[in-house]
C-alpha atoms as a PDB file:
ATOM      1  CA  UNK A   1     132.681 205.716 126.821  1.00  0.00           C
ATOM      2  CA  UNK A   2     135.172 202.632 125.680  1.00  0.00           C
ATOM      3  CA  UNK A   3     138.148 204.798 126.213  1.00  0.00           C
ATOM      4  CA  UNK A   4     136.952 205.794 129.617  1.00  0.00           C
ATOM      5  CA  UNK A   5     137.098 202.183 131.033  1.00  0.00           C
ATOM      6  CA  UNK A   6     140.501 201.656 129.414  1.00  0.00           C
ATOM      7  CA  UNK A   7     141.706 204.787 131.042  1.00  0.00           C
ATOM      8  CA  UNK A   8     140.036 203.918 134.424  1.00  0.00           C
ATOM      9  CA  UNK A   9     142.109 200.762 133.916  1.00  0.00           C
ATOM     10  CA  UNK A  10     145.307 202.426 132.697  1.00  0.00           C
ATOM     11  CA  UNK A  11     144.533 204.370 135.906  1.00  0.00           C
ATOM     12  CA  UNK A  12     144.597 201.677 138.133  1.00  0.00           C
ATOM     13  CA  UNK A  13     147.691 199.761 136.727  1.00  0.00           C
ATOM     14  CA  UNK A  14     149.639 203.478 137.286  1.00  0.00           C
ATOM     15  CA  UNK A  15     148.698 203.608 140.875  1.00  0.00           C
ATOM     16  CA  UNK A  16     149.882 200.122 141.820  1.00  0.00           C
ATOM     17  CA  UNK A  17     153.249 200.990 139.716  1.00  0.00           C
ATOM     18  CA  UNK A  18     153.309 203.934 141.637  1.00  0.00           C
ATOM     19  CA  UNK A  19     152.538 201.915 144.893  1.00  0.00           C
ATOM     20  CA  UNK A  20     155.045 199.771 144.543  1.00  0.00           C
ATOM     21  CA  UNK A  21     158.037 202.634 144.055  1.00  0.00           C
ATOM     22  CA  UNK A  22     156.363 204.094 147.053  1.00  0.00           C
ATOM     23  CA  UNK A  23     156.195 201.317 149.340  1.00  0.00           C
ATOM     24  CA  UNK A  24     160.246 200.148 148.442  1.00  0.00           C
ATOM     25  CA  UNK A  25     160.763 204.015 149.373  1.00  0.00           C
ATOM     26  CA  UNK A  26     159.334 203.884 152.336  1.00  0.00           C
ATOM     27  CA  UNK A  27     160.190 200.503 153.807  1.00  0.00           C
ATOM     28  CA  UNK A  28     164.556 201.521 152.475  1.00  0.00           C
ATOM     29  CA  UNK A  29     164.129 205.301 153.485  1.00  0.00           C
ATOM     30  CA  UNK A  30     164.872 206.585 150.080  1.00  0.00           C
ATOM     31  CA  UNK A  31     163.867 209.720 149.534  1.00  0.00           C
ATOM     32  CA  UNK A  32     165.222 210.601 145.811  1.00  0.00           C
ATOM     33  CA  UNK A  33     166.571 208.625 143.254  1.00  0.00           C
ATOM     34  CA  UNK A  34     167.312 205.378 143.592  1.00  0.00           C
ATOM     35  CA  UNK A  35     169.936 205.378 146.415  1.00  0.00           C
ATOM     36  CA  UNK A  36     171.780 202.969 144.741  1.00  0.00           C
ATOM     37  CA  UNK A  37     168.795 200.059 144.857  1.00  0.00           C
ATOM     38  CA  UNK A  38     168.350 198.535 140.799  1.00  0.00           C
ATOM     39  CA  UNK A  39     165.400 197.328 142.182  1.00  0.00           C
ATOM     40  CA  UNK A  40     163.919 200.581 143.123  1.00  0.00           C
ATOM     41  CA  UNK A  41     165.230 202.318 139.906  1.00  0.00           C
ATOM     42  CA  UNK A  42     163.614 199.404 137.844  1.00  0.00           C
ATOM     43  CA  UNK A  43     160.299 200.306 139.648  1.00  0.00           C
ATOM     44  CA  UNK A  44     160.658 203.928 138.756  1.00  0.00           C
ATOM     45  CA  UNK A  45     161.180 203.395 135.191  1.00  0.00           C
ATOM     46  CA  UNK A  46     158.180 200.727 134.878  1.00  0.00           C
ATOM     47  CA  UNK A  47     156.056 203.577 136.298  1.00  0.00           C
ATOM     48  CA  UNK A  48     157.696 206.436 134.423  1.00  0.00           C
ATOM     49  CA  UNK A  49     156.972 204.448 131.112  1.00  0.00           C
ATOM     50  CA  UNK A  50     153.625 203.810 131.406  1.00  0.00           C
ATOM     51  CA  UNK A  51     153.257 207.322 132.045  1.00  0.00           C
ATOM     52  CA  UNK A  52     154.767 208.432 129.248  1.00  0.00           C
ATOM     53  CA  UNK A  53     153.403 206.007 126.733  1.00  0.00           C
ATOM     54  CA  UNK A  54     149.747 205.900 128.041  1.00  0.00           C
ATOM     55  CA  UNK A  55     148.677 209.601 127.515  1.00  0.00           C
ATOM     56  CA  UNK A  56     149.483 209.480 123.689  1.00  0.00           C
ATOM     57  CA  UNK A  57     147.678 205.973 123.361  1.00  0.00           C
ATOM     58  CA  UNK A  58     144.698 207.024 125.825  1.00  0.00           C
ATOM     59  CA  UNK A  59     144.380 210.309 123.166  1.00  0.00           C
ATOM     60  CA  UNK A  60     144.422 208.428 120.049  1.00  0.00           C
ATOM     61  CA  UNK A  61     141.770 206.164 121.377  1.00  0.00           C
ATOM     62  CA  UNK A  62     139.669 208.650 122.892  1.00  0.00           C
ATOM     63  CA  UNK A  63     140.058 210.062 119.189  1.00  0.00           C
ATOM     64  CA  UNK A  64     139.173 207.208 116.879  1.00  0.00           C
ATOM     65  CA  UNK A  65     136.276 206.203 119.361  1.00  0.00           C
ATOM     66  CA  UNK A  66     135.244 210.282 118.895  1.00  0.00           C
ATOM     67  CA  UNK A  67     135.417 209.850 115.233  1.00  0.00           C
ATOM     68  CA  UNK A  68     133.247 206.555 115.343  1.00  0.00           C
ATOM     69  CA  UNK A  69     135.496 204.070 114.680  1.00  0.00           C
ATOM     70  CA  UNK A  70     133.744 200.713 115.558  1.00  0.00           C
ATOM     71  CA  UNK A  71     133.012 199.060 118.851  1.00  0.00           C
ATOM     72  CA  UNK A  72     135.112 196.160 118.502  1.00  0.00           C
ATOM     73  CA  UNK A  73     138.400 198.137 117.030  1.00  0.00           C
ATOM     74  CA  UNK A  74     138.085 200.511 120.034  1.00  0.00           C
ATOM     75  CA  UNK A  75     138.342 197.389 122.056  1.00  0.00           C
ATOM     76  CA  UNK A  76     141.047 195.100 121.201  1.00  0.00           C
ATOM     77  CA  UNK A  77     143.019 198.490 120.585  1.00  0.00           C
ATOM     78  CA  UNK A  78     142.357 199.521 124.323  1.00  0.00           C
ATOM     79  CA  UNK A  79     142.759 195.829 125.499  1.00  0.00           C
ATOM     80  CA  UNK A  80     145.854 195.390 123.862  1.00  0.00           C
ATOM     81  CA  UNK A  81     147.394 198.694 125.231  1.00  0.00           C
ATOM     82  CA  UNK A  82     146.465 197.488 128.760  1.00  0.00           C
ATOM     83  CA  UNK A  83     148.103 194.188 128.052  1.00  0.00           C
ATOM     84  CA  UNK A  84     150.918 195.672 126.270  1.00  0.00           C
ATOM     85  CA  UNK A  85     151.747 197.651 129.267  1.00  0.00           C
ATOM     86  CA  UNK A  86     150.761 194.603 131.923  1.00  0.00           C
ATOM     87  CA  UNK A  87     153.329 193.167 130.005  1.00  0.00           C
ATOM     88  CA  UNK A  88     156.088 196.007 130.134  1.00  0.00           C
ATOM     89  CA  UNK A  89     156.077 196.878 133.275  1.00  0.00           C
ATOM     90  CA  UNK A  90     156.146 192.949 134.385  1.00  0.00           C
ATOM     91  CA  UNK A  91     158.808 192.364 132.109  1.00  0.00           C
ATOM     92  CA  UNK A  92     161.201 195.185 133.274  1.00  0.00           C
ATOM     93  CA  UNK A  93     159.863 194.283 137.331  1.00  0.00           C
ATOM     94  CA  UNK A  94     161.477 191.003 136.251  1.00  0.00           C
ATOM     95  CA  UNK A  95     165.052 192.211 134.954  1.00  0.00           C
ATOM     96  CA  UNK A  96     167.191 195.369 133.691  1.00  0.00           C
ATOM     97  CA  UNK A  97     167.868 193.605 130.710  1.00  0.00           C
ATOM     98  CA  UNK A  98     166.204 192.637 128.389  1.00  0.00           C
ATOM     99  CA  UNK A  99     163.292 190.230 128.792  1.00  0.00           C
ATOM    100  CA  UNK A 100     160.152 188.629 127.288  1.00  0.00           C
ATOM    101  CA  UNK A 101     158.113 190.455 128.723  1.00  0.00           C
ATOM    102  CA  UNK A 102     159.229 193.848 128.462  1.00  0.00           C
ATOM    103  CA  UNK A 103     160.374 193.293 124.686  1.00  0.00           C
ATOM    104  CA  UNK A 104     156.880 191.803 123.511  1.00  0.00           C
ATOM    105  CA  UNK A 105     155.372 194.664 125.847  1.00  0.00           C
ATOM    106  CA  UNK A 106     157.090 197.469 124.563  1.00  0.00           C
ATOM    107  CA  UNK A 107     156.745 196.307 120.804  1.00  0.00           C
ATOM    108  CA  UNK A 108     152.945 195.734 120.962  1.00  0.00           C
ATOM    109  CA  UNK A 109     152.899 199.165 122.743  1.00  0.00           C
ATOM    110  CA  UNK A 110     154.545 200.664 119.847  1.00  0.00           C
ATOM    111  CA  UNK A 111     152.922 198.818 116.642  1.00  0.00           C
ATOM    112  CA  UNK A 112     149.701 199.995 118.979  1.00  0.00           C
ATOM    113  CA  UNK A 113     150.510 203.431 119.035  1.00  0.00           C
ATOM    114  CA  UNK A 114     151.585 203.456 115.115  1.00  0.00           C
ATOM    115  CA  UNK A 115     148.030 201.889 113.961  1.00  0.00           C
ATOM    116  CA  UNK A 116     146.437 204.038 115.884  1.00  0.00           C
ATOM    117  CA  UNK A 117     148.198 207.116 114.972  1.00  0.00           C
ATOM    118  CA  UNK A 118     147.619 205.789 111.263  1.00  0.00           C
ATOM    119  CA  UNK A 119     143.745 205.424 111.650  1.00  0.00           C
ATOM    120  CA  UNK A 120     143.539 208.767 113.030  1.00  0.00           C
ATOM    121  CA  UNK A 121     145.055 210.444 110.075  1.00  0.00           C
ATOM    122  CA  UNK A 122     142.945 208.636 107.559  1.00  0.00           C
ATOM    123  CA  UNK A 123     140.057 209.679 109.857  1.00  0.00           C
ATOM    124  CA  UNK A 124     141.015 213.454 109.339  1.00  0.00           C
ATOM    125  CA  UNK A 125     141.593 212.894 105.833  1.00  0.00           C
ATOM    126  CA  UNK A 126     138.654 210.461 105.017  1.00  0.00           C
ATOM    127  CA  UNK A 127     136.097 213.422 104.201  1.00  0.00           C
ATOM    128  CA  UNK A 128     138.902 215.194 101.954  1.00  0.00           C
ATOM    129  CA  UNK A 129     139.559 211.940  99.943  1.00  0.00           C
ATOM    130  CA  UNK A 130     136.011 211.456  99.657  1.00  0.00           C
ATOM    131  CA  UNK A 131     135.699 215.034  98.060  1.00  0.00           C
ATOM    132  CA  UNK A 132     138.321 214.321  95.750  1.00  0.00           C
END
C-alpha cells in the first residue's frame, strides 16, 4: 500500500507536467512539436522524463515493498523519488542547461533507481544464498 500513495503522487506531479505542456499549447496554438518555443520543448521533456523514469522506479518499489522490505526503506525510497523528480522537472522548467536543480534531481533519481534495482536482486537471491 506504500507504493500506491507514491504512485498516486507520481500521478499527480505527471498531470500538472502534462498540464502545463497543454495549457502553453493551447494558449500559442501549437499543435505538434514545439513550433519553435524552448519553453514549450523544455515542458515536454520535463514531462517526457518523468514518464520514462517513474515506471521503472514505481516497479522496483512496488517490488521491494512486495518482498517485505521495511516500512521506513519503502518510504524515504518513495519520498526521495518524488523529490528527486520535484526537483528535475523544476530544474529543467528553470533552464535548458544545466542547473541545480535538474542535476541534483536527475542524480538522486538515478543513485535511487540503482539501490533499488540492487535490493531487488539480493531479494531474489536472498533465499538461494541462504541455501548455500
Amino acid at each position: 500500500m506504500i507504493t500506491l500513495l507514491y504512485a498516486a503522487l507520481c500521478t499527480l506531479l505527471v498531470l500538472v507536467l502534462a498540464g502545463r505542456v497543454m495549457a502553453f499549447r493551447v494558449k500559442h496554438k501549437v499543435g505538434l512539436g514545439d513550433g519553435g518555443h524552448g519553453e514549450l520543448n523544455r515542458r515536454v521533456r520535463a514531462h517526457a522524463n518523468a514518464v520514462e523514469y517513474l515506471p521503472l522506479a514505481l516497479i522496483l518499489l512496488g517490488g521491494m515493498e512486495l518482498n517485505g522490505y521495511p516500512d521506513a526503506l519503502i518510504h524515504g525510497f518513495g519520498a526521495t523519488l518524488l523529490v528527486s523528480r520535484i526537483l528535475h522537472a523544476w530544474g529543467l522548467s528553470r533552464s535548458a542547461g544545466t542547473s541545480p536543480g535538474r542535476f541534483i534531481g536527475i542524480l538522486l533519481t538515478l543513485l535511487l533507481m540503482i539501490a533499488m534495482a540492487v535490493f531487488a536482486i539480493f531479494g531474489y537471491l536472498q533465499p538461494y544464498l541462504a541455501a548455500a
